[in-house]
N, C-alpha and C. Protein backbone atom coordinates (compact mmCIF):
# COMPACT_ATOMS: atom_id res chain seq x y z
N UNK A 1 -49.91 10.89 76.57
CA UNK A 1 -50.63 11.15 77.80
C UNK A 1 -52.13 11.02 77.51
N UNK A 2 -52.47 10.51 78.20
CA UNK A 2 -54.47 9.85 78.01
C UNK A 2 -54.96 10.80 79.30
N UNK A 3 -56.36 11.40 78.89
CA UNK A 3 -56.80 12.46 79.92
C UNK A 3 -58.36 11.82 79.84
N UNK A 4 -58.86 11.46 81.24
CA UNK A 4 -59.73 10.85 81.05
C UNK A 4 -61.03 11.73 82.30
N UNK A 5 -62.35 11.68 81.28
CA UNK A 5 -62.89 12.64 82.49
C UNK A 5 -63.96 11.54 82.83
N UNK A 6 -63.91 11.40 84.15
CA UNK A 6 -64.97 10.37 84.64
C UNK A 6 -66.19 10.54 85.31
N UNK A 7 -67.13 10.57 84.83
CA UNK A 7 -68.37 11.15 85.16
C UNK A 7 -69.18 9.74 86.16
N UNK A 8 -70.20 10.41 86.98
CA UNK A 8 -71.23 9.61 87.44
C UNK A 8 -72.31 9.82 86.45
N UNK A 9 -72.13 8.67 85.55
CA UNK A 9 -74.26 9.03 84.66
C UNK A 9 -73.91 7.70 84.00
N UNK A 10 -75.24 7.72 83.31
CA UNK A 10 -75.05 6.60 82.57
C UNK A 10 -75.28 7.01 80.87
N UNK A 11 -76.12 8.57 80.51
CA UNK A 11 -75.83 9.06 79.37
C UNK A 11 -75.90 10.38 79.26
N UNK A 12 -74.92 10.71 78.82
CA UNK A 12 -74.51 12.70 79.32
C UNK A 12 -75.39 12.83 78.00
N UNK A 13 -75.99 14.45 78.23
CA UNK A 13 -76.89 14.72 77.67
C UNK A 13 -76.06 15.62 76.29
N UNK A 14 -76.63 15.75 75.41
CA UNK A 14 -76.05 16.22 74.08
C UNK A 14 -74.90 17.02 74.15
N UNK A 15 -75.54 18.40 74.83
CA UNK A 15 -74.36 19.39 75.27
C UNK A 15 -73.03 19.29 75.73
N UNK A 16 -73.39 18.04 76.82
CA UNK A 16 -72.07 17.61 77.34
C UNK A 16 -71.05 16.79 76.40
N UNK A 17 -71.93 16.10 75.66
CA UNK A 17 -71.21 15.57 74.65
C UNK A 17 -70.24 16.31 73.59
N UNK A 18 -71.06 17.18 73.02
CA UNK A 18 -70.48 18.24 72.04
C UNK A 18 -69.08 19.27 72.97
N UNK A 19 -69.50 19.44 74.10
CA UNK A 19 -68.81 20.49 74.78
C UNK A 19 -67.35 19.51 75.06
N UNK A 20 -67.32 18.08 75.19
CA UNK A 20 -66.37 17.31 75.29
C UNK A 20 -65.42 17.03 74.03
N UNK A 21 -66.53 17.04 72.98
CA UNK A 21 -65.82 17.55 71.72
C UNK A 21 -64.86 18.63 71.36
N UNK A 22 -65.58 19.49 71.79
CA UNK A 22 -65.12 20.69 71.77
C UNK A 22 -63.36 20.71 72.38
N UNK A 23 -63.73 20.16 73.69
CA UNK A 23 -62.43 20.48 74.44
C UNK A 23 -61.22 19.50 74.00
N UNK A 24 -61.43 18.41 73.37
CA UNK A 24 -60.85 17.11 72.88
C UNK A 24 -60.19 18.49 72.08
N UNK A 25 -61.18 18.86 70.95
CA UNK A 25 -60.30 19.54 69.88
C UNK A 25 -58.99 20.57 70.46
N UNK A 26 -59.35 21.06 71.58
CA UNK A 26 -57.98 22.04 72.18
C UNK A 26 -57.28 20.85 73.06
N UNK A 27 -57.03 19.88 72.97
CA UNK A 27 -55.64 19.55 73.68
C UNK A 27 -54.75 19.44 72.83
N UNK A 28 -53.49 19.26 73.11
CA UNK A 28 -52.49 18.86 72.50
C UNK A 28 -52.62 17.43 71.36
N UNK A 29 -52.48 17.09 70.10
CA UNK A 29 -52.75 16.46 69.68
C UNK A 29 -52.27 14.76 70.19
N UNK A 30 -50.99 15.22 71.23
CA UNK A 30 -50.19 13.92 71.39
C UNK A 30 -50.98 13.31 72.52
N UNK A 31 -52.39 13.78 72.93
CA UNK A 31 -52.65 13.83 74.25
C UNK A 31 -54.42 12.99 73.79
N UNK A 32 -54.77 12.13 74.22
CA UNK A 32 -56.15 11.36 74.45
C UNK A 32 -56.50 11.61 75.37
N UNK A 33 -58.32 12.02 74.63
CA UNK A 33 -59.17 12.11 75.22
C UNK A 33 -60.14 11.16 75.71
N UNK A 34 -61.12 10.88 76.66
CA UNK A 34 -61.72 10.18 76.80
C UNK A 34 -63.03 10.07 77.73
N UNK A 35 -64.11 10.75 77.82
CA UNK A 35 -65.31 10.49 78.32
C UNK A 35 -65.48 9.15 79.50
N UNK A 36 -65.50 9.28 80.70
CA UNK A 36 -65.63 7.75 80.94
C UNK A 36 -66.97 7.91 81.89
N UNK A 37 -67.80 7.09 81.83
CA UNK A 37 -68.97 7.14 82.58
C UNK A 37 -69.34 5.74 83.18
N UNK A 38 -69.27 6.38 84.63
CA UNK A 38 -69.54 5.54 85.78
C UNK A 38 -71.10 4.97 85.95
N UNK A 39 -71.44 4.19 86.35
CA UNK A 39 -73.05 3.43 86.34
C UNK A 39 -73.49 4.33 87.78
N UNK A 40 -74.28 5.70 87.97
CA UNK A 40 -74.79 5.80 89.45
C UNK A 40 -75.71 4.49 90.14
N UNK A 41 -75.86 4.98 91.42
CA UNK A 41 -75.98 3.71 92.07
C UNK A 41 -77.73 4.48 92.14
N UNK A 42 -78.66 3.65 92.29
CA UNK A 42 -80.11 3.59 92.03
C UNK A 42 -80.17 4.34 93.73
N UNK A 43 -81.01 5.54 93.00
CA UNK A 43 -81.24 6.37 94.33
C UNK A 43 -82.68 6.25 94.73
N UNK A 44 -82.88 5.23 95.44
CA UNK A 44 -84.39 5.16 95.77
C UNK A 44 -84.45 6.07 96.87
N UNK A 45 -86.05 6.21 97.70
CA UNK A 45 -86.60 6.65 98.83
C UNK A 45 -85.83 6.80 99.63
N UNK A 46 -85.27 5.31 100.04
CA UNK A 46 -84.75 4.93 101.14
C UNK A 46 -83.23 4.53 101.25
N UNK A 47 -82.78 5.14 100.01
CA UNK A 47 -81.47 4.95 100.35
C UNK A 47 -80.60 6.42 101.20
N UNK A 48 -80.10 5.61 101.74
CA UNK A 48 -78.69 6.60 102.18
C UNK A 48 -77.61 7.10 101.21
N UNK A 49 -77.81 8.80 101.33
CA UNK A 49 -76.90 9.62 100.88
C UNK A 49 -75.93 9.39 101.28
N UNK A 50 -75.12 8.98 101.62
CA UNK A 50 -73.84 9.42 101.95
C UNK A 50 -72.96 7.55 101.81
N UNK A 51 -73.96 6.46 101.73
CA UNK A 51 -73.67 5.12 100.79
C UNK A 51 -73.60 5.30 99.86
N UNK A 52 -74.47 6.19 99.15
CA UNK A 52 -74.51 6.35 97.55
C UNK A 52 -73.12 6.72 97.29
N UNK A 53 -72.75 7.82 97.92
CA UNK A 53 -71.72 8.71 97.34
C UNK A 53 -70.32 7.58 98.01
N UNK A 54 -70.51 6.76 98.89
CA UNK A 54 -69.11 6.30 99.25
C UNK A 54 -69.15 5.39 97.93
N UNK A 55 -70.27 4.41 97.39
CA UNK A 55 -69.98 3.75 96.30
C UNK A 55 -69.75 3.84 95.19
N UNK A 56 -70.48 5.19 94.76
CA UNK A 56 -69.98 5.92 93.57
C UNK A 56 -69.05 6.20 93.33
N UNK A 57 -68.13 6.72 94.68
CA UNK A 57 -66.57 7.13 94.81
C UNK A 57 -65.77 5.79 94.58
N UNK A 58 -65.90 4.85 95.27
CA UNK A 58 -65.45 3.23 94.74
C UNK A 58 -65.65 3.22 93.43
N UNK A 59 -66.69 2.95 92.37
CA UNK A 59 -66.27 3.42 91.14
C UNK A 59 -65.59 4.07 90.47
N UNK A 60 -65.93 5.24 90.91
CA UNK A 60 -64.66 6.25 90.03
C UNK A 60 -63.60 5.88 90.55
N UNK A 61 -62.92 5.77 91.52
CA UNK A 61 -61.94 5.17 91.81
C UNK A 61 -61.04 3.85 90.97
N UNK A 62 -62.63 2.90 90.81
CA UNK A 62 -62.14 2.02 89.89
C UNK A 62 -61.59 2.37 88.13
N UNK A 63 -62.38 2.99 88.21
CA UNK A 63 -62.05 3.53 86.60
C UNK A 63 -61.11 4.19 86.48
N UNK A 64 -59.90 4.18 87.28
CA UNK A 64 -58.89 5.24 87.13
C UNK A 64 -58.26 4.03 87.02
N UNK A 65 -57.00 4.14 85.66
CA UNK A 65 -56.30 3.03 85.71
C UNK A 65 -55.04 3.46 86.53
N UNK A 66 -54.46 2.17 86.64
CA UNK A 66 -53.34 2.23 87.68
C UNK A 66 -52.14 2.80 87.57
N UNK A 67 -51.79 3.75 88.14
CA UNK A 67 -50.46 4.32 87.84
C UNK A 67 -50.94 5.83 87.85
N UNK A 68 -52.31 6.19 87.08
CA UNK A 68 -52.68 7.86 86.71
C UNK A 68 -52.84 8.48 88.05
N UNK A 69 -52.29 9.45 87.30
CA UNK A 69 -52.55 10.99 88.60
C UNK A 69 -54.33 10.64 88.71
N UNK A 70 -54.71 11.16 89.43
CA UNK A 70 -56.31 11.71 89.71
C UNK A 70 -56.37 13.21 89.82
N UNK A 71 -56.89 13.68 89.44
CA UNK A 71 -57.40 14.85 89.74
C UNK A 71 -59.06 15.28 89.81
N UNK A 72 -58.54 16.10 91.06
CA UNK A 72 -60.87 15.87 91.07
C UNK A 72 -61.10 17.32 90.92
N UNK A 73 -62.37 17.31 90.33
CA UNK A 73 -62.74 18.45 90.02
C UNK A 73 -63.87 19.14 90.84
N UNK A 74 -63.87 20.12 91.47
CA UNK A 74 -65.29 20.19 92.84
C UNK A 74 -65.21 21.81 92.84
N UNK A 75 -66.51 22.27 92.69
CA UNK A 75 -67.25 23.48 92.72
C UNK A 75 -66.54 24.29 93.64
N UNK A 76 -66.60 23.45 95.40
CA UNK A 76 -65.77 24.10 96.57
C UNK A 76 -64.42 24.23 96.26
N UNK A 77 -63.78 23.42 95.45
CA UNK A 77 -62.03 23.19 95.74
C UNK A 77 -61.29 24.79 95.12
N UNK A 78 -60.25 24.11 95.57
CA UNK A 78 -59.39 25.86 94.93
C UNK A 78 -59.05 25.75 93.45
N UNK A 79 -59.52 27.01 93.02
CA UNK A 79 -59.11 27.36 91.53
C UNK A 79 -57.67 27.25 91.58
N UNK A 80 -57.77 27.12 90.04
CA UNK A 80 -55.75 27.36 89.43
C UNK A 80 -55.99 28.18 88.63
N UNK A 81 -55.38 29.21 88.62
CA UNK A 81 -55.04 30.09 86.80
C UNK A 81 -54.92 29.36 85.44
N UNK A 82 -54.51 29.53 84.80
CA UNK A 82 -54.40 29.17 83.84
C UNK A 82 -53.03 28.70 83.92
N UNK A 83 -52.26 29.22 84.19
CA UNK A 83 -50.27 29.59 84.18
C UNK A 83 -50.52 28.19 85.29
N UNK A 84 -50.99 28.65 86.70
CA UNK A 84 -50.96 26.85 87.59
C UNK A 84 -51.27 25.73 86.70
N UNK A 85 -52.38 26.01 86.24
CA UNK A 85 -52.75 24.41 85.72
C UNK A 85 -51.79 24.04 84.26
N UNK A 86 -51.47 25.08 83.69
CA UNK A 86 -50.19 24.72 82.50
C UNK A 86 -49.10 24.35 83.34
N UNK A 87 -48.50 24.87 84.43
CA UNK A 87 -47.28 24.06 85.15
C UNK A 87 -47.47 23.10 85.32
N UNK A 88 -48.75 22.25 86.24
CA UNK A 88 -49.21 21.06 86.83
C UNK A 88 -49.26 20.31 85.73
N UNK A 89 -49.72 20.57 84.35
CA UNK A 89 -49.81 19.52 83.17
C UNK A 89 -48.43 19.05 82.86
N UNK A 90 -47.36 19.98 83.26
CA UNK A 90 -45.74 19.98 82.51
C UNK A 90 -45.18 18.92 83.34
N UNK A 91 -45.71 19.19 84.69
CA UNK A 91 -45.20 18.06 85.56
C UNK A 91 -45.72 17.25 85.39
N UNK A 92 -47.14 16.92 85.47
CA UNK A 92 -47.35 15.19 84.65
C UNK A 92 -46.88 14.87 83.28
N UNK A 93 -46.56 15.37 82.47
CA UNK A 93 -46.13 15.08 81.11
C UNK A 93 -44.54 14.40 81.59
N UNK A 94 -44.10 15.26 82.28
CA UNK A 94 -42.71 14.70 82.64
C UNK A 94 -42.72 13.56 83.39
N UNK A 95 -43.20 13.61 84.00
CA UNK A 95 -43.44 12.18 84.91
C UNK A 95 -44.47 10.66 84.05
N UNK A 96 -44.61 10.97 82.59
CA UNK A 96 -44.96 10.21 82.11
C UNK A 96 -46.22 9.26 82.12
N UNK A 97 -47.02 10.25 83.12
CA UNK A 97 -48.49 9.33 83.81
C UNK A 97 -49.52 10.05 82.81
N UNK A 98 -50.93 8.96 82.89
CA UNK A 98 -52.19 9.79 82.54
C UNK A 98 -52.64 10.36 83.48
């Protein structure tokens, strides 16, 4: 199983790096990790918010290879416990997707 976290940047800053380390080291060993970073789209003056974010979303989108679950991760969305998100992993493991 390949677990891939897909960021909008073009270079995560140290912390994030190490802290990705970090978490690589607690998965399951049978399980890949992988950093993936999306190109943001050049936020001038005059661009439109809400183009930015539909094209950025077209990226990440793209970078998800075909077949993988998605899962998004958002400040607003609903938490899982710990016990939810260990069930939800059991069911993708079984179902054989990244």
């Amino acid at each position: 199983m390949r677990v891939r976290l897909i960021t909008v940047s073009q270079r995560q800053p140290r912390w994030v790096q190490e802290a990705c380390a970090e978490y690589e080291k607690r998965l399951p060993r049978a399980w890949q990790f992988q950093l993936v970073e999306v190109k943001p789209i050049a936020r001038t003056s005059g661009a439109d918010a809400a183009k930015v974010r539909r094209e950025e979303a077209l990226r990440i989108r793209q970078a998800v290879p075909k077949g993988a679950l998605l899962v998004a991760l958002d400040e607003r969305g609903r938490a899982w416990s710990t016990e939810q998100l260990a069930a939800r992993v059991e069911q993708w493991q079984q179902l054989g997707r990244d």
